[in-house]
Protein backbone atom coordinates (compact mmCIF):
# COMPACT_ATOMS: atom_id res chain seq x y z
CA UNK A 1 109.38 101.99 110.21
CA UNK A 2 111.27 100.95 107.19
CA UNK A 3 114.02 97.77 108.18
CA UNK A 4 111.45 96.68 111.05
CA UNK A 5 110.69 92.92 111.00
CA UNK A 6 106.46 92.58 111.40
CA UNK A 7 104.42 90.32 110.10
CA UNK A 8 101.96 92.74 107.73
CA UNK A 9 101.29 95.32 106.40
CA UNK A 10 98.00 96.85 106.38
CA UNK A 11 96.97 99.93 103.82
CA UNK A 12 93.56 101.73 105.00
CA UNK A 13 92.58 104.16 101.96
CA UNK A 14 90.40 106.59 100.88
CA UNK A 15 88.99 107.56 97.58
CA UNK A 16 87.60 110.45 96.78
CA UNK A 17 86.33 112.34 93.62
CA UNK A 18 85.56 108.52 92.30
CA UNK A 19 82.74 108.12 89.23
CA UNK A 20 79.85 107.24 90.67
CA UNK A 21 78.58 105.09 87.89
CA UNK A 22 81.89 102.72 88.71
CA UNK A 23 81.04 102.84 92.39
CA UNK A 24 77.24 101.29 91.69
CA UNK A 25 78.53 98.86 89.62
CA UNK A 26 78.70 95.31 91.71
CA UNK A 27 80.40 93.77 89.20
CA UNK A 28 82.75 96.14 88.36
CA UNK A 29 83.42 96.44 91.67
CA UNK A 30 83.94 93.08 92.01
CA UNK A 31 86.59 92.61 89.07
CA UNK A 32 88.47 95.33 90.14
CA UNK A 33 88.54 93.81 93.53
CA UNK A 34 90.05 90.68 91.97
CA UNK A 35 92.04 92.54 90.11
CA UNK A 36 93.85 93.99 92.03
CA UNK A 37 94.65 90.81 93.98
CA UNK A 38 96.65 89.77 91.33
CA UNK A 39 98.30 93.09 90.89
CA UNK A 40 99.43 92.67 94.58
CA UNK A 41 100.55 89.11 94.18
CA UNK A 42 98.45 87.32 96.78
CA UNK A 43 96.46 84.23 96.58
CA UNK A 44 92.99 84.35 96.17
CA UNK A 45 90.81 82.05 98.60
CA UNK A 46 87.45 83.45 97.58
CA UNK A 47 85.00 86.26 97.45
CA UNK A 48 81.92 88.23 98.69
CA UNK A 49 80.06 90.86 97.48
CA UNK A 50 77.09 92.90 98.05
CA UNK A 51 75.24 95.91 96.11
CA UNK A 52 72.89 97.79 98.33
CA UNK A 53 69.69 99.54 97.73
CA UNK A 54 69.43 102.72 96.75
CA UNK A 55 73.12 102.66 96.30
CA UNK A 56 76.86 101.50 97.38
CA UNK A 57 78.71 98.33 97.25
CA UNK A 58 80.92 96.76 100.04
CA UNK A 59 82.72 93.63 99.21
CA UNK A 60 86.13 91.58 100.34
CA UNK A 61 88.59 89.30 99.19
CA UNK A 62 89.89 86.85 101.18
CA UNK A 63 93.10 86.44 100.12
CA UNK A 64 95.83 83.64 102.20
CA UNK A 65 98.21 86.52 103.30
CA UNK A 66 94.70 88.06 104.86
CA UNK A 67 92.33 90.35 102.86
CA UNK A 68 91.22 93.85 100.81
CA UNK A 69 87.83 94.88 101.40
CA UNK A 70 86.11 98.40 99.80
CA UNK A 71 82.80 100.40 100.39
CA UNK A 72 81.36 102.44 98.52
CA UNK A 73 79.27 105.56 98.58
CA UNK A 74 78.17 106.70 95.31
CA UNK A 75 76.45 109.98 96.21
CA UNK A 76 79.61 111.17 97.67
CA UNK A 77 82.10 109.41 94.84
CA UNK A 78 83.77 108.03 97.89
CA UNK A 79 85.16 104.33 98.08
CA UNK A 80 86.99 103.31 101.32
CA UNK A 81 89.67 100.41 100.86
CA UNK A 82 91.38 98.40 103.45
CA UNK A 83 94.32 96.07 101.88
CA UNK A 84 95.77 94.22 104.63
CA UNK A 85 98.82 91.75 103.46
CA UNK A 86 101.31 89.05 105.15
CA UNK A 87 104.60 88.65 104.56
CA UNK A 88 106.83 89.31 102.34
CA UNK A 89 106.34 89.00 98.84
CA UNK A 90 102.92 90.95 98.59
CA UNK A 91 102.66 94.36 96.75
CA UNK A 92 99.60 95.71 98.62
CA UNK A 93 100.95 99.79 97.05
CA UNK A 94 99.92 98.39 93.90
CA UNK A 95 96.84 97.01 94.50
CA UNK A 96 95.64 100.29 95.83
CA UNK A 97 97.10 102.12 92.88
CA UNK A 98 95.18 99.83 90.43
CA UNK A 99 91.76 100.26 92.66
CA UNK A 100 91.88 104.10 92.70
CA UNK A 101 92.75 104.09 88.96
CA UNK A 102 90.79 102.09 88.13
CA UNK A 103 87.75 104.10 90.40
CA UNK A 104 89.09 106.96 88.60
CA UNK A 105 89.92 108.60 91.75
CA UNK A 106 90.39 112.36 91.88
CA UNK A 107 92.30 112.31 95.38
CA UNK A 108 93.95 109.36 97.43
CA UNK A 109 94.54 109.32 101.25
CA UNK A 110 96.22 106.44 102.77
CA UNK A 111 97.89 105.49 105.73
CA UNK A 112 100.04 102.53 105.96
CA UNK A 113 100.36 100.54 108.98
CA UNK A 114 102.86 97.73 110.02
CA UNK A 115 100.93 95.24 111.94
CA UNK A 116 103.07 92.79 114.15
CA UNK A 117 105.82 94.74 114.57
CA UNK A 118 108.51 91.36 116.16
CA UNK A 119 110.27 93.94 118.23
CA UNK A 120 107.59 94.64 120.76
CA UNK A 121 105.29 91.03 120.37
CA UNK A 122 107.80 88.22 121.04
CA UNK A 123 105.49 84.94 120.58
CA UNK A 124 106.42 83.81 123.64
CA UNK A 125 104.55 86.71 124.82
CA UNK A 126 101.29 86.43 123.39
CA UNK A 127 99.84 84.82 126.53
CA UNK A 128 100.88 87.46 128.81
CA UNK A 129 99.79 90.20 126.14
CA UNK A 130 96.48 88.67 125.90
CA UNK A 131 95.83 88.57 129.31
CA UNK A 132 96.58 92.15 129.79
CA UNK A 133 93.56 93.40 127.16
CA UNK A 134 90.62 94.68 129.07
């Protein structure tokens, strides 16, 4: 899809072989998070984050080009990672690099997706789109 106009890109990712220690760690999880919102050159508009009981954390950042979310599950040393930017001066690659690194990540699957794509949703078509979803 490379030279097609959309209007984001959106990275879904998966983390495997992670330390488990990192993964239970809410605010660890949380700086990373934050992190790595800088490392992808988006604006931050705030925060939320929750550790659950026994185990796992699941958190987002709302950033203004959209947001990058995680959960984690500890007793697997899995984290899952969506990173979902606007335009065109985000770096959303990097932010995933710098989460996984930081997760010490033994394996990384990710799929990128280009959401938007201008060719086949003129905005003068969004009504008639709309009204064609069941």
């Amino acid at each position: 899809m490379n030279g097609i106009k959309c209007l984001g890109s959106q990275i879904i990712a998966e983390l495997y072989y992670c330390d488990r220690n990192l993964l239970d760690d809410l605010d660890y999880i949380r700086n990373i998070m934050l992190n790595a919102a800088k490392k992808a050159n988006v604006t931050v508009i705030g925060s939320k984050f929750h550790k659950f009981s026994p185990q796992g954390v699941s958190g987002v950042v709302v950033i203004a080009e959209s947001h990058i979310s995680i959960h984690t599950w500890p007793e697997y040393c899995y984290a899952a990672v969506d990173i979902f930017t606007c335009g065109n001066r985000s770096m959303p690659k990097l932010a995933l690099r710098y989460i996984a690194k930081a997760l010490k990540a033994g394996k990384v699957r990710f799929k990128e997706v280009k959401r938007g794509v201008l060719e086949f949703v003129p905005a003068y078509e969004n009504q008639i789109l709309n009204a064609r979803l069941p």
